[in-house]
C-alpha atoms as a PDB file:
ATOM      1  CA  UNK A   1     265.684 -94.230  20.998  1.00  0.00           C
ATOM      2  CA  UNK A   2     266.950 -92.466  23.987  1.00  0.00           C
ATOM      3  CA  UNK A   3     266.906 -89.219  22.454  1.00  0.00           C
ATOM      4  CA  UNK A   4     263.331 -89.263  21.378  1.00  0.00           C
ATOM      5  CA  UNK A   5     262.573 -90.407  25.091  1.00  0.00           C
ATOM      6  CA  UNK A   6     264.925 -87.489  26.536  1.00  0.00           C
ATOM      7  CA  UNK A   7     262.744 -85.254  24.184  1.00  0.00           C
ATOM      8  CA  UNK A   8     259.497 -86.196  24.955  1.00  0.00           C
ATOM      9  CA  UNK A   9     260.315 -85.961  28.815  1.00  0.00           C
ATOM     10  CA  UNK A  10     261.873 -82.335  28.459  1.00  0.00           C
ATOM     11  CA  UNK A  11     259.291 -81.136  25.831  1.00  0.00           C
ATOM     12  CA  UNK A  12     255.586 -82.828  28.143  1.00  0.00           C
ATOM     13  CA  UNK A  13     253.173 -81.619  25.181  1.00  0.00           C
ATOM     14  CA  UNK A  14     254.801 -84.223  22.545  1.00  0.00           C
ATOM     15  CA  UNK A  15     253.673 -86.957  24.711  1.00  0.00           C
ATOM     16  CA  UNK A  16     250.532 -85.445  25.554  1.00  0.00           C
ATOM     17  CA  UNK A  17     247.238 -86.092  24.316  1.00  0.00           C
ATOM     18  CA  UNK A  18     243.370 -86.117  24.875  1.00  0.00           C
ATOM     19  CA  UNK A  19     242.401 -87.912  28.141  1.00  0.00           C
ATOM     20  CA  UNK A  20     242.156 -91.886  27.820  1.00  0.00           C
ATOM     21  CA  UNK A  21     239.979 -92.625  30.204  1.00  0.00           C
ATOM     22  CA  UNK A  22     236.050 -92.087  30.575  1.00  0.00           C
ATOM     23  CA  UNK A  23     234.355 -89.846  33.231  1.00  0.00           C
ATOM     24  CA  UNK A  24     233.334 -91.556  36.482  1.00  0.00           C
ATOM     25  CA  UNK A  25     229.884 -91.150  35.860  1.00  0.00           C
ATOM     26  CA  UNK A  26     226.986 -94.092  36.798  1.00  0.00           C
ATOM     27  CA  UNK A  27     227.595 -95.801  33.581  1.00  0.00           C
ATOM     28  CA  UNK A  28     231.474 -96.441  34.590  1.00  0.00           C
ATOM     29  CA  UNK A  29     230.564 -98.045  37.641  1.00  0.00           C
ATOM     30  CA  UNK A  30     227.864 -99.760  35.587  1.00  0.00           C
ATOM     31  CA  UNK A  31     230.109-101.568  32.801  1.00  0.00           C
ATOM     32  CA  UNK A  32     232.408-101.876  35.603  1.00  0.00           C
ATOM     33  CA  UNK A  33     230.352-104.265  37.695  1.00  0.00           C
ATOM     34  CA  UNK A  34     229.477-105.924  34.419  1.00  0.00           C
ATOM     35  CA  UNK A  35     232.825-105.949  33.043  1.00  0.00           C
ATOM     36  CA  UNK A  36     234.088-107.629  36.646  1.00  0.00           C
ATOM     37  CA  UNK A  37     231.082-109.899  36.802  1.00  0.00           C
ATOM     38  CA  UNK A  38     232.603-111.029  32.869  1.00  0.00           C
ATOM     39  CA  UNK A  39     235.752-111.561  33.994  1.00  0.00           C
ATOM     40  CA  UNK A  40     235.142-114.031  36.550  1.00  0.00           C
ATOM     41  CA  UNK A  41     232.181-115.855  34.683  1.00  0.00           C
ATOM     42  CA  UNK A  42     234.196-115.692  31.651  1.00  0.00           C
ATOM     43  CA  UNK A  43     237.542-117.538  33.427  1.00  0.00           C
ATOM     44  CA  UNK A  44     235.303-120.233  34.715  1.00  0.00           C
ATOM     45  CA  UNK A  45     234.028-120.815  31.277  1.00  0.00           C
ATOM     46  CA  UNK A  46     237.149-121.168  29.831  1.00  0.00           C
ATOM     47  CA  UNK A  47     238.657-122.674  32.412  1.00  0.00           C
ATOM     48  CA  UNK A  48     236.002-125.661  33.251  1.00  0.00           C
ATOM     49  CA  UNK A  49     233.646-125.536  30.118  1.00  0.00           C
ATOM     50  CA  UNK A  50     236.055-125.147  27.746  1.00  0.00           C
ATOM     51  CA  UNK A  51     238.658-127.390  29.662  1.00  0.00           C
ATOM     52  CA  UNK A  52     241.559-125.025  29.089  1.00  0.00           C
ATOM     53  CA  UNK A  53     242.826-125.162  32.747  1.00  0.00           C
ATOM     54  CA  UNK A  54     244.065-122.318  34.682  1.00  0.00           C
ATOM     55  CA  UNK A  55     247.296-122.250  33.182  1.00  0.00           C
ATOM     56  CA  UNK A  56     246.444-122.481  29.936  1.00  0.00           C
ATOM     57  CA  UNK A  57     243.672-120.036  30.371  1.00  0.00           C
ATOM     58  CA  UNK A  58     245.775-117.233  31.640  1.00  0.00           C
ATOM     59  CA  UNK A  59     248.106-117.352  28.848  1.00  0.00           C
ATOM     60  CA  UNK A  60     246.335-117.226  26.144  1.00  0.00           C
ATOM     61  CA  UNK A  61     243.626-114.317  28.271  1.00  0.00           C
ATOM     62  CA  UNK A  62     247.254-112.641  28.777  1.00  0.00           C
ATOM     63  CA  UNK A  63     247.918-112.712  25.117  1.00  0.00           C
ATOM     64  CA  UNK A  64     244.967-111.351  23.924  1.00  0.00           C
ATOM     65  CA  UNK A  65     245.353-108.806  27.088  1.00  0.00           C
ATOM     66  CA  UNK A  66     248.554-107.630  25.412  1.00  0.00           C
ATOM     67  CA  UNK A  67     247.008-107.142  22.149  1.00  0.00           C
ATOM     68  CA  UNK A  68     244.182-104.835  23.254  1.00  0.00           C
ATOM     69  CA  UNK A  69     246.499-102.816  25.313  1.00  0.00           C
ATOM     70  CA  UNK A  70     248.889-102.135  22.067  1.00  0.00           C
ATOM     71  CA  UNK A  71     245.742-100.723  20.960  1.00  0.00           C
ATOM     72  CA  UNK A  72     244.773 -98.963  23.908  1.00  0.00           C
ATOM     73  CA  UNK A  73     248.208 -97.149  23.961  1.00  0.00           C
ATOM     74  CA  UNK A  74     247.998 -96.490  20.246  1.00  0.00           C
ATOM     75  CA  UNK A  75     244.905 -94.516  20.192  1.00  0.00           C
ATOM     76  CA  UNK A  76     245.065 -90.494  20.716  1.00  0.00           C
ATOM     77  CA  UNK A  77     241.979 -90.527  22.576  1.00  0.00           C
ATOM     78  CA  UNK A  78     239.636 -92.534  24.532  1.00  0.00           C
ATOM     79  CA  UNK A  79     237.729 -94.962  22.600  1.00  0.00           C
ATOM     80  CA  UNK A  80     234.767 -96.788  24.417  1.00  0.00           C
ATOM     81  CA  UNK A  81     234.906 -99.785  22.819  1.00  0.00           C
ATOM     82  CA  UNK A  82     239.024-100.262  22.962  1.00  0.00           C
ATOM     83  CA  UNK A  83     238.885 -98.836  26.665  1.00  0.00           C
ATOM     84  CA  UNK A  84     236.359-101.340  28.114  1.00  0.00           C
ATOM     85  CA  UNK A  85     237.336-103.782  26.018  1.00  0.00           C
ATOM     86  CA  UNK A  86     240.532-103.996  27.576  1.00  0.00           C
ATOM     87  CA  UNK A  87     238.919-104.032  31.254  1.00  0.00           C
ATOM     88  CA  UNK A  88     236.968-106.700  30.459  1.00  0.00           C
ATOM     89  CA  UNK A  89     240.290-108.591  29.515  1.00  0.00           C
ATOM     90  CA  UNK A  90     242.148-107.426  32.453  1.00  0.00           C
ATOM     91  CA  UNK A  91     239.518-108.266  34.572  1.00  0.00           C
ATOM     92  CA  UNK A  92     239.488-111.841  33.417  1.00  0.00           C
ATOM     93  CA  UNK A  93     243.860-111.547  33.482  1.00  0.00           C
ATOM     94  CA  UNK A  94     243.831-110.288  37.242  1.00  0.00           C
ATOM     95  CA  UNK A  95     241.180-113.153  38.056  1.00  0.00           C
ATOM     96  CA  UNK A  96     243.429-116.063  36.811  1.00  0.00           C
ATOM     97  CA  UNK A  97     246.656-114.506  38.276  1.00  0.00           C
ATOM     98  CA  UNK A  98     245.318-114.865  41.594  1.00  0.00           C
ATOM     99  CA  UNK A  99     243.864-118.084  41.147  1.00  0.00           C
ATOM    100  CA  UNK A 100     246.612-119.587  39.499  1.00  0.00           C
ATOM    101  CA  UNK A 101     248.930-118.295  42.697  1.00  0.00           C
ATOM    102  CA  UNK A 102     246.140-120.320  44.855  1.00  0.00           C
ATOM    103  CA  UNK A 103     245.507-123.393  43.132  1.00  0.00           C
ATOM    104  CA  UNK A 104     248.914-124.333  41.216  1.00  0.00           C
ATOM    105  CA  UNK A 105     251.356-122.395  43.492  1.00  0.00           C
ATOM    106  CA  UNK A 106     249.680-122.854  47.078  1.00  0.00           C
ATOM    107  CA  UNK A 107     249.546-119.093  47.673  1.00  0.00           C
ATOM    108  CA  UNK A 108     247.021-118.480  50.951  1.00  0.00           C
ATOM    109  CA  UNK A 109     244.744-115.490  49.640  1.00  0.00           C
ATOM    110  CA  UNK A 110     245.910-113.228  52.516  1.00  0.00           C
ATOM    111  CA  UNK A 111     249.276-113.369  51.048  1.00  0.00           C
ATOM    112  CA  UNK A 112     247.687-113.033  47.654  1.00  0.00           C
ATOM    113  CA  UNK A 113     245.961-109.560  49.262  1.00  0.00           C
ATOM    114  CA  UNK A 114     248.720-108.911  50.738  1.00  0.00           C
ATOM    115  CA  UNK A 115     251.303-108.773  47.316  1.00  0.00           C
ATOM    116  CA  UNK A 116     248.847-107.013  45.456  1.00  0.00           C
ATOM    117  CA  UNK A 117     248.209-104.386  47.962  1.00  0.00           C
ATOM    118  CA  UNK A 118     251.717-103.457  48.274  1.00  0.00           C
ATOM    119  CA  UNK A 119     252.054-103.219  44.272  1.00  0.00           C
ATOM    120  CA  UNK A 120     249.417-101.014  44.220  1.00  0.00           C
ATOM    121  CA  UNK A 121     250.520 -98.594  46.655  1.00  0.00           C
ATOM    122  CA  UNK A 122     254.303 -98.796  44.767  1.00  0.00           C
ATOM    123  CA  UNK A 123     252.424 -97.899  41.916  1.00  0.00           C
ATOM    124  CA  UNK A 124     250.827 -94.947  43.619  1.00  0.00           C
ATOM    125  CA  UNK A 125     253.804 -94.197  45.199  1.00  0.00           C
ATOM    126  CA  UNK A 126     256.249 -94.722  41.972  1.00  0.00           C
ATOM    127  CA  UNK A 127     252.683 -92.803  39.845  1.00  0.00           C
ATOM    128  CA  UNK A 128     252.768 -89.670  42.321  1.00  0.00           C
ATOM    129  CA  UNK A 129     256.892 -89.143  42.553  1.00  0.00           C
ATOM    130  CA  UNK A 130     257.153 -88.811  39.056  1.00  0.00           C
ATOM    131  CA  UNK A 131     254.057 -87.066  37.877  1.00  0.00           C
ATOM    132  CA  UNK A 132     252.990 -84.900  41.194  1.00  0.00           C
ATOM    133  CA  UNK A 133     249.115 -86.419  40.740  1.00  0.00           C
ATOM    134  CA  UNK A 134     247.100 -89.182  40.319  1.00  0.00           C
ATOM    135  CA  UNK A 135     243.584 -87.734  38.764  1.00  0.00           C
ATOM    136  CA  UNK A 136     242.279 -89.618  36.571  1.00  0.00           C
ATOM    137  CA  UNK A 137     241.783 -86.374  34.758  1.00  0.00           C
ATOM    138  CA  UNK A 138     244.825 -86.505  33.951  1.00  0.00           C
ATOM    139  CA  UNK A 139     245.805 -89.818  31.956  1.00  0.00           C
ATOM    140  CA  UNK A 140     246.887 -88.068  29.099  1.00  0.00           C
ATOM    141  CA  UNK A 141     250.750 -88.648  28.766  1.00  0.00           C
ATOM    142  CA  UNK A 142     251.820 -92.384  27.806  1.00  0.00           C
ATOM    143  CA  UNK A 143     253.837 -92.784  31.490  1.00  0.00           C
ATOM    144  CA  UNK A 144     250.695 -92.265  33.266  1.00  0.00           C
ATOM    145  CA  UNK A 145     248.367 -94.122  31.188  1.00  0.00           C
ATOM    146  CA  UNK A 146     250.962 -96.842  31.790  1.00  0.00           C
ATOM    147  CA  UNK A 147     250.718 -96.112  35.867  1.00  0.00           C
ATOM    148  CA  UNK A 148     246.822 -96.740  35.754  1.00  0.00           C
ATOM    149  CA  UNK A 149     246.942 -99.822  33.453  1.00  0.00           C
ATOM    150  CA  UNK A 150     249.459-101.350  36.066  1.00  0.00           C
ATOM    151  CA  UNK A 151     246.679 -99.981  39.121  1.00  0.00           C
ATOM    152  CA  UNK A 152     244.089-101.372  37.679  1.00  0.00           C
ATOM    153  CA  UNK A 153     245.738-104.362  37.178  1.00  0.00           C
ATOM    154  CA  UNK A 154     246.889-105.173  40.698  1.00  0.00           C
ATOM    155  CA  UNK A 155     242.808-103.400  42.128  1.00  0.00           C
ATOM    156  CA  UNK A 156     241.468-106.406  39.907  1.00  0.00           C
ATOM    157  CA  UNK A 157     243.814-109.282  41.490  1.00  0.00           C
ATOM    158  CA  UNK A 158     243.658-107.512  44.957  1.00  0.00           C
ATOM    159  CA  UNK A 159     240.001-107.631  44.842  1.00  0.00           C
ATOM    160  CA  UNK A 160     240.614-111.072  43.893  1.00  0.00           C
ATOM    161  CA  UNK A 161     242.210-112.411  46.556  1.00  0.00           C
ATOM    162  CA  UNK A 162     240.158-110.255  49.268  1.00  0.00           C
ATOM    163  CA  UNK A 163     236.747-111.694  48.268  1.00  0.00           C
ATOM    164  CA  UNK A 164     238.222-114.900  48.122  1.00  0.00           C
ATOM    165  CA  UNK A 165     239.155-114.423  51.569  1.00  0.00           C
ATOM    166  CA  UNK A 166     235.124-113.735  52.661  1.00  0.00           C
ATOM    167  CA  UNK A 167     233.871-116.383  50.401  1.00  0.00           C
ATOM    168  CA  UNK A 168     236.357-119.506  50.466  1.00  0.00           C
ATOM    169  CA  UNK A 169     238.432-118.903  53.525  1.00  0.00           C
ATOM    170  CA  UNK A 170     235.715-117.879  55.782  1.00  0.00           C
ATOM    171  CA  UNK A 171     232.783-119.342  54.472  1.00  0.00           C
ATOM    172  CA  UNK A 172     230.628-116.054  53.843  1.00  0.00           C
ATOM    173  CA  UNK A 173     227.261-117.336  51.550  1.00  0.00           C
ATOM    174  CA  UNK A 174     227.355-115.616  48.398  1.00  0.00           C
ATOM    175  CA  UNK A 175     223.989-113.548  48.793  1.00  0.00           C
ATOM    176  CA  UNK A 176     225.402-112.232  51.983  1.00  0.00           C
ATOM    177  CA  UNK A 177     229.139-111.266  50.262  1.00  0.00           C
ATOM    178  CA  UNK A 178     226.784-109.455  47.612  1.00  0.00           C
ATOM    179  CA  UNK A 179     225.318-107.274  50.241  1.00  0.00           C
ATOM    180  CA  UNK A 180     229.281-106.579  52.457  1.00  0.00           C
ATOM    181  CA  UNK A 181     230.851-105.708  49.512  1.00  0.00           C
ATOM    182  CA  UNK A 182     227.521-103.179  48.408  1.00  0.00           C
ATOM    183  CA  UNK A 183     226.814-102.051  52.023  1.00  0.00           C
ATOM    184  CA  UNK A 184     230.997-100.793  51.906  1.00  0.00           C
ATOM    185  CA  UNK A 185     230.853 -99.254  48.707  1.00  0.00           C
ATOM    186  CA  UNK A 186     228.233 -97.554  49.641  1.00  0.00           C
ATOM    187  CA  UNK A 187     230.070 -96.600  52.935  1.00  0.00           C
ATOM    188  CA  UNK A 188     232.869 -95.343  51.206  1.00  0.00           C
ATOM    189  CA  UNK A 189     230.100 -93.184  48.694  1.00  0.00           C
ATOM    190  CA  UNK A 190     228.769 -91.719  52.072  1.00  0.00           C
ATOM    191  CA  UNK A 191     232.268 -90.811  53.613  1.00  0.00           C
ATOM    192  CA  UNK A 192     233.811 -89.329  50.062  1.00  0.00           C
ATOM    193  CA  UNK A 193     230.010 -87.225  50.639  1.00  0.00           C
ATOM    194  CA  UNK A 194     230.409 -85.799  53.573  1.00  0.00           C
ATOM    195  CA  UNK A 195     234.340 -84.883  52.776  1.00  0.00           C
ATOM    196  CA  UNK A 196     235.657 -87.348  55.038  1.00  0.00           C
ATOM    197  CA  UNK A 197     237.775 -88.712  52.164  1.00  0.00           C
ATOM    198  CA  UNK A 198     239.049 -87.306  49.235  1.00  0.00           C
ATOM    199  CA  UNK A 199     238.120 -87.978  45.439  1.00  0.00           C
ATOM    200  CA  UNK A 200     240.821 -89.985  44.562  1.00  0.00           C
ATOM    201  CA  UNK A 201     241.078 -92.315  47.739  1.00  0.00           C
ATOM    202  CA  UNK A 202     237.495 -93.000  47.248  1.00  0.00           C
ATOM    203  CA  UNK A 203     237.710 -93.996  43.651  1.00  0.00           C
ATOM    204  CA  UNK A 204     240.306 -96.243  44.072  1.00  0.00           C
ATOM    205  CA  UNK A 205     238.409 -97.861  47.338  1.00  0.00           C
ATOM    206  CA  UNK A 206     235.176 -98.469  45.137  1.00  0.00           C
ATOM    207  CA  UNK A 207     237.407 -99.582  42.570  1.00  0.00           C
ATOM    208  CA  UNK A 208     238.800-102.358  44.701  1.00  0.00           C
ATOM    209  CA  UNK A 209     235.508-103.153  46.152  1.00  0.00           C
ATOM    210  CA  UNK A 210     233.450-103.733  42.628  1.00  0.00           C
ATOM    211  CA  UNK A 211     235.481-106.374  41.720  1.00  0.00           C
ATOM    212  CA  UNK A 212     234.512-108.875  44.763  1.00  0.00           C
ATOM    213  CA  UNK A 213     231.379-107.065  44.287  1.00  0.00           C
ATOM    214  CA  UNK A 214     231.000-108.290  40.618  1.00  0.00           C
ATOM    215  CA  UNK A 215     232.797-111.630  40.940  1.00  0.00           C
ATOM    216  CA  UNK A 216     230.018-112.138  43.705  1.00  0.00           C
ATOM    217  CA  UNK A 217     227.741-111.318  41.498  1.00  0.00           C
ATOM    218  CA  UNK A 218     228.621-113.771  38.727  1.00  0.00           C
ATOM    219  CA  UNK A 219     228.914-116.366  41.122  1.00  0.00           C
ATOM    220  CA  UNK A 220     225.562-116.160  42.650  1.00  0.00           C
ATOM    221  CA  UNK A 221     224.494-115.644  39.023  1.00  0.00           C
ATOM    222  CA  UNK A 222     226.226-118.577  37.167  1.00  0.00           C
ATOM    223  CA  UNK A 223     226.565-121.192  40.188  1.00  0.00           C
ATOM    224  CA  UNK A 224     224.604-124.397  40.255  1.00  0.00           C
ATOM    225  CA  UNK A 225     221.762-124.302  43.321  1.00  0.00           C
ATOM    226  CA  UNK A 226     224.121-126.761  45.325  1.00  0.00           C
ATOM    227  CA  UNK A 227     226.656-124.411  45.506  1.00  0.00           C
ATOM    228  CA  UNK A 228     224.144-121.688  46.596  1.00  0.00           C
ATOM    229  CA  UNK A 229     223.731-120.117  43.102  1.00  0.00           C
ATOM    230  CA  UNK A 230     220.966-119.512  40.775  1.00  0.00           C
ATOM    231  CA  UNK A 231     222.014-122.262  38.121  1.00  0.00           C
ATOM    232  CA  UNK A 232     222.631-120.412  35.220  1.00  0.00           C
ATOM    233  CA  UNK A 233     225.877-121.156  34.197  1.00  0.00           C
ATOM    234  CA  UNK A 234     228.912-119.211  33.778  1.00  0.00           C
ATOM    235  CA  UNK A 235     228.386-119.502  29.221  1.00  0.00           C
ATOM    236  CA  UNK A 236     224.971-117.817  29.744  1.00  0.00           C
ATOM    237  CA  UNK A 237     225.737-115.055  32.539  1.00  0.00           C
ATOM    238  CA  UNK A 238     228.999-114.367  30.621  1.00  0.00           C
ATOM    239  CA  UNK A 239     226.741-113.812  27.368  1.00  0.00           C
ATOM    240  CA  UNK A 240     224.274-111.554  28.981  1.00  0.00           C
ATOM    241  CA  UNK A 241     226.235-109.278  30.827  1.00  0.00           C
ATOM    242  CA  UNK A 242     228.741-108.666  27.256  1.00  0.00           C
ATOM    243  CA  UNK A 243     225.180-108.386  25.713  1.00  0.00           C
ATOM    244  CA  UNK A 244     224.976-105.328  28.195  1.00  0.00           C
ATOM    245  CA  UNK A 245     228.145-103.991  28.345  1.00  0.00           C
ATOM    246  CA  UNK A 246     228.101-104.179  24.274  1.00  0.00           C
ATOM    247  CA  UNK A 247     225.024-102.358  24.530  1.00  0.00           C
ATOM    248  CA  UNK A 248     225.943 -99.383  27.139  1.00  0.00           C
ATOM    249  CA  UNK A 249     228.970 -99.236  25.193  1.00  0.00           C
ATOM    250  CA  UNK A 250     227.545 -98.380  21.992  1.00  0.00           C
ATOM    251  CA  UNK A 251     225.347 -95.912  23.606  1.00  0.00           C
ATOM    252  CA  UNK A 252     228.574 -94.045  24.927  1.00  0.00           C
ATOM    253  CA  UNK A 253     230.054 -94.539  21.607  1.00  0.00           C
ATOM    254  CA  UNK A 254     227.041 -92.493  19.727  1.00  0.00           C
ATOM    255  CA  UNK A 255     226.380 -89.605  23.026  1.00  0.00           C
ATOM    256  CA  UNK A 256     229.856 -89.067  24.163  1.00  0.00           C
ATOM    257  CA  UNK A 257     228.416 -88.639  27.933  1.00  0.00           C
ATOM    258  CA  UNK A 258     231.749 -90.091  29.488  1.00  0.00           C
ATOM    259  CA  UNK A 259     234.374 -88.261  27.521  1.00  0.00           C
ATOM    260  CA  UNK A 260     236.463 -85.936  29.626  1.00  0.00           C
ATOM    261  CA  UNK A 261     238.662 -83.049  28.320  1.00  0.00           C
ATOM    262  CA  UNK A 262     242.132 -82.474  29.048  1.00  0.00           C
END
């Protein structure tokens, strides 16, 4: 086993394949939103609706987690459907790991933010030492498709724990969250513009900032009026917005408008 890992680090092209990952184009940040705004609505089903718990919600969201990346890392290419698929699991995976740190270990979510944020720039760190970049253009070599899995991972329980921290710890109304988290995306947007940050930076920034964006969302969305939601329900926000991302999906599938080249 070592010598087929030896090989494949001296000889880069073995391990190499098309890019896994979709362009950043509106529709990403579109299924992304959608695919956050799942995640949450989603845990709460299972979670209350379903009467799972927390616990045993996150294992068995973990498990099926696990399964989808097997696939994810088995593919060649970048498949829409595996691809978001697998976001919309992680999403729901990094949602329960931070509020399973909160509620059944008595975490504070500042030292939820806190964790994450620090695994995320080891990752970056650990991501850039060993491959000299972190485009996204270039996820095509198992390591680094392993590096973003792992960012994306902590940017979903990060983004957690950081709108939990406007919404629960200081008391921010949901409608007005909605609109912070939008108003700094689209602050970050303006400065990546006008070359004030670069690409990357940027990405990962609006990254971090959909997720409390969609969880927000979802929320507002699937919250009863008394709790300054619309009322309806995390089982029927959870089944529109899959209806959506099934449907954006499928379109990607057929035009191929996200698929980047090596």
């Amino acid at each position: 086993m070592n010598e087929i890992k030896d090989s494949l680090t001296a000889n880069p092209k073995l391990n190499s394949m098309l890019v896994k990952v979709p362009a950043v184009t509106a529709f990403f940040w579109i299924i992304k939103v959608l695919s956050t705004t799942v995640g949450e609505t989603f845990a709460d089903y299972l979670n209350s609706t379903v009467g799972l718990g927390l616990g045993n919600t996150a294992l068995v969201m973990t498990g099926i987690l696990a399964v989808i990346l097997v696939i994810q890392f088995a593919t060649r290419r970048y498949i829409p459907a595996v691809y978001w698929l697998a976001i919309v699991a992680i999403s729901t995976v990094g949602t329960l790991i931070t509020d399973n740190l909160h509620d059944g270990l008595g975490w504070q979510n500042w030292q939820s933010a806190l964790v994450f944020g620090v695994l995320l720039i080891v990752t970056f760190y650990v991501w850039w030492r060993q491959e000299r970049t972190l485009s996204i253009k270039s996820i095509n070599t198992f390591r680094r498709e392993f590096f973003y899995w792992i960012a994306i991972l902590a940017t979903f329980s990060l983004g957690t724990a950081a709108g939990d921290i406007l919404l629960d710890d200081l008391g921010v109304p949901l409608v007005f969250g909605t609109l912070i988290y939008a108003v700094a995306i689209a602050l970050v947007a303006l400065a990546w513009r006008m070359k004030f940050i670069g690409t990357i930076l940027a990405f990962w920034l609006v990254y971090i900032l959909t997720r409390p964006l969609g969880a927000s969302l979802g929320d507002l969305l699937s919250l009863p009026a008394d709790e300054t939601g619309l009322g309806f329900g995390p089982t029927n926000t959870t089944l529109v917005f899959l209806g959506l991302i099934a449907a954006l999906v499928a379109y990607l599938s057929i035009s191929k408008r996200d698929v980047l080249k090596a």
